[in-house]
PDB file of N, CA and C in Angstrom:
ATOM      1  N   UNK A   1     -29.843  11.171 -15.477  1.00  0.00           N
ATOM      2  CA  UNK A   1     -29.446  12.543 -15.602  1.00  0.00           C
ATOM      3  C   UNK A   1     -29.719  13.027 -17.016  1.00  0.00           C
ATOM      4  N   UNK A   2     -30.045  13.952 -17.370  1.00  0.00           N
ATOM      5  CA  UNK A   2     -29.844  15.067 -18.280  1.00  0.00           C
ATOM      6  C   UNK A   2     -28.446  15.054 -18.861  1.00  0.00           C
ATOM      7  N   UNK A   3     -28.494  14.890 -20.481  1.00  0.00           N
ATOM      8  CA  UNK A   3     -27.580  14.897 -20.829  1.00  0.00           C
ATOM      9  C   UNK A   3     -26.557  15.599 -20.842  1.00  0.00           C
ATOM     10  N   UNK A   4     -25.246  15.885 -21.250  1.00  0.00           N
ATOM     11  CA  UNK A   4     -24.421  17.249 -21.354  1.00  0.00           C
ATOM     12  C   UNK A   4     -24.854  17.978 -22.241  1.00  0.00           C
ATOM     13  N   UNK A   5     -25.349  19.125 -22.645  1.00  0.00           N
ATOM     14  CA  UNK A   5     -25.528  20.179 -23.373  1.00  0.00           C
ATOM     15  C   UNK A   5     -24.996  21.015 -23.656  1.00  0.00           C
ATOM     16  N   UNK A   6     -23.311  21.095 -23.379  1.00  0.00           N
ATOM     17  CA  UNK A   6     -22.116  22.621 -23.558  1.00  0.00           C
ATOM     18  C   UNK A   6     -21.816  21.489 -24.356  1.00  0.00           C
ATOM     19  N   UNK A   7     -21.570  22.341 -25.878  1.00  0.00           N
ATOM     20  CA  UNK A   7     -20.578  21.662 -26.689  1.00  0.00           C
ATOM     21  C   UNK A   7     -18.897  21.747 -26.268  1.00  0.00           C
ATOM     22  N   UNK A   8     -18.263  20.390 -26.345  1.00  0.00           N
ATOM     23  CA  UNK A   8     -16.885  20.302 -26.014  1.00  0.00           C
ATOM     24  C   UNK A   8     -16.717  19.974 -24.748  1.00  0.00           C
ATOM     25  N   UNK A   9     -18.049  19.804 -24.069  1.00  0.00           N
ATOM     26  CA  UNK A   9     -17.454  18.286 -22.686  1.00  0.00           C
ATOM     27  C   UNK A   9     -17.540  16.978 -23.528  1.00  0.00           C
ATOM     28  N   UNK A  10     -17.206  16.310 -22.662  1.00  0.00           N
ATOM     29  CA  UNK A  10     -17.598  14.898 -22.197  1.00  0.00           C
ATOM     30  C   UNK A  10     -18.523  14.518 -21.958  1.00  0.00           C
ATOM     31  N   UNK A  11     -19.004  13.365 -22.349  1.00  0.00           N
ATOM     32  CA  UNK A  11     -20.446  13.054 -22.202  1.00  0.00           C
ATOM     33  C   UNK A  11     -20.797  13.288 -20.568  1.00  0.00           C
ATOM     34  N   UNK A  12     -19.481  12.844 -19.949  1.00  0.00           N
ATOM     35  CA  UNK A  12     -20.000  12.084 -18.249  1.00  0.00           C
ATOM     36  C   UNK A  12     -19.955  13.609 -17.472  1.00  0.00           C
ATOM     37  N   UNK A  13     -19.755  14.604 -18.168  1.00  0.00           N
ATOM     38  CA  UNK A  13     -20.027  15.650 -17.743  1.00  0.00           C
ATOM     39  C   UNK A  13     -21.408  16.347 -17.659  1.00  0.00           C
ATOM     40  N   UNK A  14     -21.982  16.286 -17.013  1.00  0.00           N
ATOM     41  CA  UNK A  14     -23.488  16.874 -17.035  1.00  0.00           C
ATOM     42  C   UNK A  14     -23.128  18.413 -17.172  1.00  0.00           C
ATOM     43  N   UNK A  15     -24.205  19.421 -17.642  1.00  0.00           N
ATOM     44  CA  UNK A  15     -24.639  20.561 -17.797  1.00  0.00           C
ATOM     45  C   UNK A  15     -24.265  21.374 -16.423  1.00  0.00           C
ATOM     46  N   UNK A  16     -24.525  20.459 -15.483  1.00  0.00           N
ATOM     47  CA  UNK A  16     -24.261  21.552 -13.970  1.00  0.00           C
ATOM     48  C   UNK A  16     -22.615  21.274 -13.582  1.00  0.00           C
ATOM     49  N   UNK A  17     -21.836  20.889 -14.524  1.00  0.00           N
ATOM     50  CA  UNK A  17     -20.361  20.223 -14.046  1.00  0.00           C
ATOM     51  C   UNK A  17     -19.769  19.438 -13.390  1.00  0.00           C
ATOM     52  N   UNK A  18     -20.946  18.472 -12.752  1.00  0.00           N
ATOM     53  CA  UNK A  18     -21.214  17.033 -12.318  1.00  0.00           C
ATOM     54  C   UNK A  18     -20.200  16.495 -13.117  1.00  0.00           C
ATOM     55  N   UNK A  19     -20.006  15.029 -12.184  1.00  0.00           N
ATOM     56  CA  UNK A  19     -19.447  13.763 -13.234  1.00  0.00           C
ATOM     57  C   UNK A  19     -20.676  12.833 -12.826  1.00  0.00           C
ATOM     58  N   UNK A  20     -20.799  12.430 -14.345  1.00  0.00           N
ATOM     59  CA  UNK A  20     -21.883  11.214 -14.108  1.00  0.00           C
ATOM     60  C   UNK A  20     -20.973   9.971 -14.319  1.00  0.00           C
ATOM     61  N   UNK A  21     -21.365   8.821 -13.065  1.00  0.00           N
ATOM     62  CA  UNK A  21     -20.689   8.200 -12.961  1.00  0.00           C
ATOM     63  C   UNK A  21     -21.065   6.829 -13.975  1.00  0.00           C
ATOM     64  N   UNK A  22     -22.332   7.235 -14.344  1.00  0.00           N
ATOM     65  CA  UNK A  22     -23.051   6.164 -15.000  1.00  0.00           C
ATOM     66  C   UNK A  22     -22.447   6.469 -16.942  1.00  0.00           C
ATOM     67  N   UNK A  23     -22.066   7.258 -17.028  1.00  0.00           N
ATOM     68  CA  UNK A  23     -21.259   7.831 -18.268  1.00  0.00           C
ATOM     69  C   UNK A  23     -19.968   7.437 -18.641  1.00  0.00           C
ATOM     70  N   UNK A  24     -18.896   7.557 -17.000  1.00  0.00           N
ATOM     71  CA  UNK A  24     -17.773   7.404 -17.105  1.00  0.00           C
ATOM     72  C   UNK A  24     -17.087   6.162 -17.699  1.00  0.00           C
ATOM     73  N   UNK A  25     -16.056   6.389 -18.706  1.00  0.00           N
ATOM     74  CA  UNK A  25     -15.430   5.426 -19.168  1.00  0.00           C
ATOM     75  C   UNK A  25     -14.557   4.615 -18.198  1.00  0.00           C
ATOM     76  N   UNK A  26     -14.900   2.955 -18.065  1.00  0.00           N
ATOM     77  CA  UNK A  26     -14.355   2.930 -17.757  1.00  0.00           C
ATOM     78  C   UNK A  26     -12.535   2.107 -17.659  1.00  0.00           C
ATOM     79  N   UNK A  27     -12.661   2.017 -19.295  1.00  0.00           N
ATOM     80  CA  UNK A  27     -11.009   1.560 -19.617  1.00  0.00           C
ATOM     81  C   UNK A  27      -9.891   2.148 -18.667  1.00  0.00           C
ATOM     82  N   UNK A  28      -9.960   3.332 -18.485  1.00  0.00           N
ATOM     83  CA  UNK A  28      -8.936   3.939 -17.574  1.00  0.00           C
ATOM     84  C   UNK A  28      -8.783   3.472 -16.695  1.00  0.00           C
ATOM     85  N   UNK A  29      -9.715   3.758 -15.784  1.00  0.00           N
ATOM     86  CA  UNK A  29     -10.108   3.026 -14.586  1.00  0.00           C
ATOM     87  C   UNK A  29      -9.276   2.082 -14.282  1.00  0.00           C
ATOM     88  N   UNK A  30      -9.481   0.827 -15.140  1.00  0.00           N
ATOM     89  CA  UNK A  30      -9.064  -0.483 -15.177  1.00  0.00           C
ATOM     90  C   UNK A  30      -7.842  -1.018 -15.161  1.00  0.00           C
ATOM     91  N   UNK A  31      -7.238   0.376 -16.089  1.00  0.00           N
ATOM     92  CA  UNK A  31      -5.826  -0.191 -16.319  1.00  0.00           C
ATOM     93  C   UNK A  31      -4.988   0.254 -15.056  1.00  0.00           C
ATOM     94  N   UNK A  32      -5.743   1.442 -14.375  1.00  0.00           N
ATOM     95  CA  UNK A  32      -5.319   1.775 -13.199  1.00  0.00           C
ATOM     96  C   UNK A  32      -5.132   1.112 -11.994  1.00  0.00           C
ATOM     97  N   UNK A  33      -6.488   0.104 -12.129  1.00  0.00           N
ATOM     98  CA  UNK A  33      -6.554  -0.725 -11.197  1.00  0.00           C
ATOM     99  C   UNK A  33      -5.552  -2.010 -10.842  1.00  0.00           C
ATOM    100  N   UNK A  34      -4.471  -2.606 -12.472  1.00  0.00           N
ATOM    101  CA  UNK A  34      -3.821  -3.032 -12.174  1.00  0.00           C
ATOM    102  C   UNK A  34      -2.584  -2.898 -11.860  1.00  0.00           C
ATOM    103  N   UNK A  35      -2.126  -1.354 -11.895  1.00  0.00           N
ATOM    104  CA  UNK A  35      -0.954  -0.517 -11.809  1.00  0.00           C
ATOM    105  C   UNK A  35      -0.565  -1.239 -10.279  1.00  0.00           C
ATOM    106  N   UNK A  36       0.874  -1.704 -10.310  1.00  0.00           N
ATOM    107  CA  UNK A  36       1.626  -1.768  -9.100  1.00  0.00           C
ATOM    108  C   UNK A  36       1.342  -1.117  -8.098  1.00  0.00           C
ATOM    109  N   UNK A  37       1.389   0.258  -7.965  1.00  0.00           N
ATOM    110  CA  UNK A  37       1.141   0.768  -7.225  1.00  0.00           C
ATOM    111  C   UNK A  37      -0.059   0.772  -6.211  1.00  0.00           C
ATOM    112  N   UNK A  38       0.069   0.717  -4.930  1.00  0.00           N
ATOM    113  CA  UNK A  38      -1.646   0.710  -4.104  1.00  0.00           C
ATOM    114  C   UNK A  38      -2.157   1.765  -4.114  1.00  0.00           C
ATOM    115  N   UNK A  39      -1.656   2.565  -4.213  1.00  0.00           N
ATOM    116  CA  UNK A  39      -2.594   3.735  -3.936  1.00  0.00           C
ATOM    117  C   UNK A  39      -3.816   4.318  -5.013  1.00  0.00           C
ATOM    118  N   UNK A  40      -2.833   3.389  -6.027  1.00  0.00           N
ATOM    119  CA  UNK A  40      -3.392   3.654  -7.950  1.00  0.00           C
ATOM    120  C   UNK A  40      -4.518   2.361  -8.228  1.00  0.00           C
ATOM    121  N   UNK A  41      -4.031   1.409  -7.218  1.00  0.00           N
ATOM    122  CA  UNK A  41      -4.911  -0.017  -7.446  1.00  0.00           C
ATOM    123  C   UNK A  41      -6.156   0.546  -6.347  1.00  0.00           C
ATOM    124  N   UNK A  42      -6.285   1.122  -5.241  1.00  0.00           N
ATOM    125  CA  UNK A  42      -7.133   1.667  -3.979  1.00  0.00           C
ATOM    126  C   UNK A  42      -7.762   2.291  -4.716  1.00  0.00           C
ATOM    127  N   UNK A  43      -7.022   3.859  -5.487  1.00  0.00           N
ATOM    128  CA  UNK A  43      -8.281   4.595  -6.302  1.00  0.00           C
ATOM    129  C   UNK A  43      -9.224   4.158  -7.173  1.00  0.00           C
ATOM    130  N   UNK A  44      -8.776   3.189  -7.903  1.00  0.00           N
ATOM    131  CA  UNK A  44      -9.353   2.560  -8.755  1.00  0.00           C
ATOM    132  C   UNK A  44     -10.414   1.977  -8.149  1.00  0.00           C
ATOM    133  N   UNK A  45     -10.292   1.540  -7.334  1.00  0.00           N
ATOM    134  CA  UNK A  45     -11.427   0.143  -6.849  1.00  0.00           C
ATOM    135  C   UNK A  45     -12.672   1.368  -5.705  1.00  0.00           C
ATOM    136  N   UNK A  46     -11.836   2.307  -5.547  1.00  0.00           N
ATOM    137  CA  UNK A  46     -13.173   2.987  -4.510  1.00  0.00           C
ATOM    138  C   UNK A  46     -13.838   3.746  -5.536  1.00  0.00           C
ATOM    139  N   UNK A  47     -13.340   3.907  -7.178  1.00  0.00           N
ATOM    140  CA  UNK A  47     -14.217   4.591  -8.112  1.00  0.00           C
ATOM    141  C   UNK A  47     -15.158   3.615  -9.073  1.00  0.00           C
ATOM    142  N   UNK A  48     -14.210   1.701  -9.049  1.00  0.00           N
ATOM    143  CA  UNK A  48     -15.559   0.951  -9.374  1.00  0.00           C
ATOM    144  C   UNK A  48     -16.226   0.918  -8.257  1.00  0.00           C
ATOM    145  N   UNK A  49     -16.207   1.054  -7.249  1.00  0.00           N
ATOM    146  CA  UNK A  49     -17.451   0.877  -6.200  1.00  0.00           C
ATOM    147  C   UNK A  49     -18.455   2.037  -6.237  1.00  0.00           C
ATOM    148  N   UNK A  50     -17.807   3.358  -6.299  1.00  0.00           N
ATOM    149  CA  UNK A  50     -18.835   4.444  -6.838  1.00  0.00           C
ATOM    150  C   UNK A  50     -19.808   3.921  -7.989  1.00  0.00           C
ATOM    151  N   UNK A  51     -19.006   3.619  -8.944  1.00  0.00           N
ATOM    152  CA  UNK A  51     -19.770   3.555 -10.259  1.00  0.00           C
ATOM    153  C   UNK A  51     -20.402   2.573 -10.142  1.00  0.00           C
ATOM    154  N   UNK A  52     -20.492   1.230  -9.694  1.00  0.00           N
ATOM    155  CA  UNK A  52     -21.069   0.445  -9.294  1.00  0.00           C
ATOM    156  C   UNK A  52     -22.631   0.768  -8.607  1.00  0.00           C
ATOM    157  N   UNK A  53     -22.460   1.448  -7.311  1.00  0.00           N
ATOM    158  CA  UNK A  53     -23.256   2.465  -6.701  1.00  0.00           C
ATOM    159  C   UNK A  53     -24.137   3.255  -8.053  1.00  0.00           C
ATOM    160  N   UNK A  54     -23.881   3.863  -8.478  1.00  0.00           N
ATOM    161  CA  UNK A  54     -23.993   4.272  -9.605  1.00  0.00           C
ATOM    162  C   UNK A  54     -25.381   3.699 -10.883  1.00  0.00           C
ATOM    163  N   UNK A  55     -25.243   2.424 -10.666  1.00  0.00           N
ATOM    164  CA  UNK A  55     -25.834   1.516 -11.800  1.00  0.00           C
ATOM    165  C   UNK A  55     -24.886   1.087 -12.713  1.00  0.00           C
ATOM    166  N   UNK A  56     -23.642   0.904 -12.727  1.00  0.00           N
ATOM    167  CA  UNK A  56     -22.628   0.514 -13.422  1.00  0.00           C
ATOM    168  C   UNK A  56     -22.630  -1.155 -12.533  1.00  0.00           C
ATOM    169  N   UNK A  57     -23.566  -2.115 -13.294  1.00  0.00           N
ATOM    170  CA  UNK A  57     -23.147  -3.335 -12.863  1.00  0.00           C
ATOM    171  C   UNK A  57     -21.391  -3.861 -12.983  1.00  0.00           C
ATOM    172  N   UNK A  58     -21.324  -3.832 -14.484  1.00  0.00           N
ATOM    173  CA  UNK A  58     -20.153  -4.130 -14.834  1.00  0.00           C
ATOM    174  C   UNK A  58     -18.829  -3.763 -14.029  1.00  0.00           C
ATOM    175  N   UNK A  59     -18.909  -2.631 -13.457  1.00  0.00           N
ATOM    176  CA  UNK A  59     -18.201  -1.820 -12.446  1.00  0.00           C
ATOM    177  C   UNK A  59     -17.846  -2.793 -11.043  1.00  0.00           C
ATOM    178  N   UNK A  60     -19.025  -3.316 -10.742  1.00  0.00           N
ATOM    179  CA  UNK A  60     -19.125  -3.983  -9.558  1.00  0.00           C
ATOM    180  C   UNK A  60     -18.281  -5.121  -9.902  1.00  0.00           C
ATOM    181  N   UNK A  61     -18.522  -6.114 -10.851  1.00  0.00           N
ATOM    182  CA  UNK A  61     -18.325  -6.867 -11.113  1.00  0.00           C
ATOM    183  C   UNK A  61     -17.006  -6.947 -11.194  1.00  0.00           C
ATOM    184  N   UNK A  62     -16.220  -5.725 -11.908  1.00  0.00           N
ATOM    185  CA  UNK A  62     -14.607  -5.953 -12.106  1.00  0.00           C
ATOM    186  C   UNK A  62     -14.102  -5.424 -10.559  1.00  0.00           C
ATOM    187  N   UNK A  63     -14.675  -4.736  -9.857  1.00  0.00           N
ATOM    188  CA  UNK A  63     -14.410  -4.456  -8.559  1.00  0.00           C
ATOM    189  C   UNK A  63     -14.343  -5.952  -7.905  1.00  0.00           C
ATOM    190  N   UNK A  64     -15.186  -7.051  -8.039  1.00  0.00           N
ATOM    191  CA  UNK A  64     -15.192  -8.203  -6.980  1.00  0.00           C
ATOM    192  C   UNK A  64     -14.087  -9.130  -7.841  1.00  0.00           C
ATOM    193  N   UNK A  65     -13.773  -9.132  -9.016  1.00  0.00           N
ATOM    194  CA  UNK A  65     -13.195 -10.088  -9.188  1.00  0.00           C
ATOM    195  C   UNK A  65     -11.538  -9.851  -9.186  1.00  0.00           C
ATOM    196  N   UNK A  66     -11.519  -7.705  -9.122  1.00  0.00           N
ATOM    197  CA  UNK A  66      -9.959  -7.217  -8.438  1.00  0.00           C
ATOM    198  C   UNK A  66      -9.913  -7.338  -7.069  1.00  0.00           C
ATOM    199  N   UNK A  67     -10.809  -7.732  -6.331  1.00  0.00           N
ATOM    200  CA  UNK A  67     -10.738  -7.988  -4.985  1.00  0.00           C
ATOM    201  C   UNK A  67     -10.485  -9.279  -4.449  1.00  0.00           C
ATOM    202  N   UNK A  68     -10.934 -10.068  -5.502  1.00  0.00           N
ATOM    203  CA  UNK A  68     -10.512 -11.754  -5.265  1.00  0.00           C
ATOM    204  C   UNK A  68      -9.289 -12.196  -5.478  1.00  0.00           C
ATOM    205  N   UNK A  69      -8.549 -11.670  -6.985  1.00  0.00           N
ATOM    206  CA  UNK A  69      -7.389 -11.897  -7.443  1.00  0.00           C
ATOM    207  C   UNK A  69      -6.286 -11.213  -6.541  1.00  0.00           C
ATOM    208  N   UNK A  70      -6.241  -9.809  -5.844  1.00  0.00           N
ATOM    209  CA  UNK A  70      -5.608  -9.436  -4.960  1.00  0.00           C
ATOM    210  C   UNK A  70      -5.838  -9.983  -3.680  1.00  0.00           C
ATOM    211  N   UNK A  71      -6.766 -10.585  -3.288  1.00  0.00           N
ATOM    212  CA  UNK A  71      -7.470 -10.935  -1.785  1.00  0.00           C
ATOM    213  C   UNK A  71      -5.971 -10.922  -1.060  1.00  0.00           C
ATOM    214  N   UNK A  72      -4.751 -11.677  -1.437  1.00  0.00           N
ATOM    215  CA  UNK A  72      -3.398 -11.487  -0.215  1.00  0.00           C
ATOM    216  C   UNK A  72      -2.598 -10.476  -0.317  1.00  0.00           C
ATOM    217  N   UNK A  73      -3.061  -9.557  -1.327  1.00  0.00           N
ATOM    218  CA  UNK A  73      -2.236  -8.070  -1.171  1.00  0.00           C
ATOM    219  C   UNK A  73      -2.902  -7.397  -0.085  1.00  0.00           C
ATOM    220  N   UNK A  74      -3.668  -7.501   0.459  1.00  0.00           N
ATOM    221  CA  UNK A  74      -4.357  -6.271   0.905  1.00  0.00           C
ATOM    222  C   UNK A  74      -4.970  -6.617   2.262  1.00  0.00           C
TER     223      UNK A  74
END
């Protein structure tokens, strides 16, 4: 993608008001992913699978190994 060009987004914001997923940080994400909560651990993991999708290897990667460590929650 084309970078952001409006001064005062976010990088992962493209010019057309897209989120680029290949941009997105993803510390948040992460910490989300280990939040108690399922619904907060679910969002998390269907947005590393986006980003993953994406070209975010790393993404994938913390997606399979929150899927292993939970494997009997779920």
């Amino acid at each position: 993608m084309n970078g952001n060009r409006n001064v005062g987004l976010p990088r992962w914001i493209t010019a057309e008001g897209m989120i680029d997923l290949a941009e997105l940080p993803i510390d948040g994400i992460l910490k989300q992913a280990i939040d108690p909560e399922f619904e907060r651990f679910r969002s998390a993991c269907v947005l590393l699978g986006s980003m993953a999708g994406a070209g975010r290897l790393e993404a994938g990667l913390y997606l399979i190994g929150l899927l292993g460590c939970y494997a009997s929650d779920w």
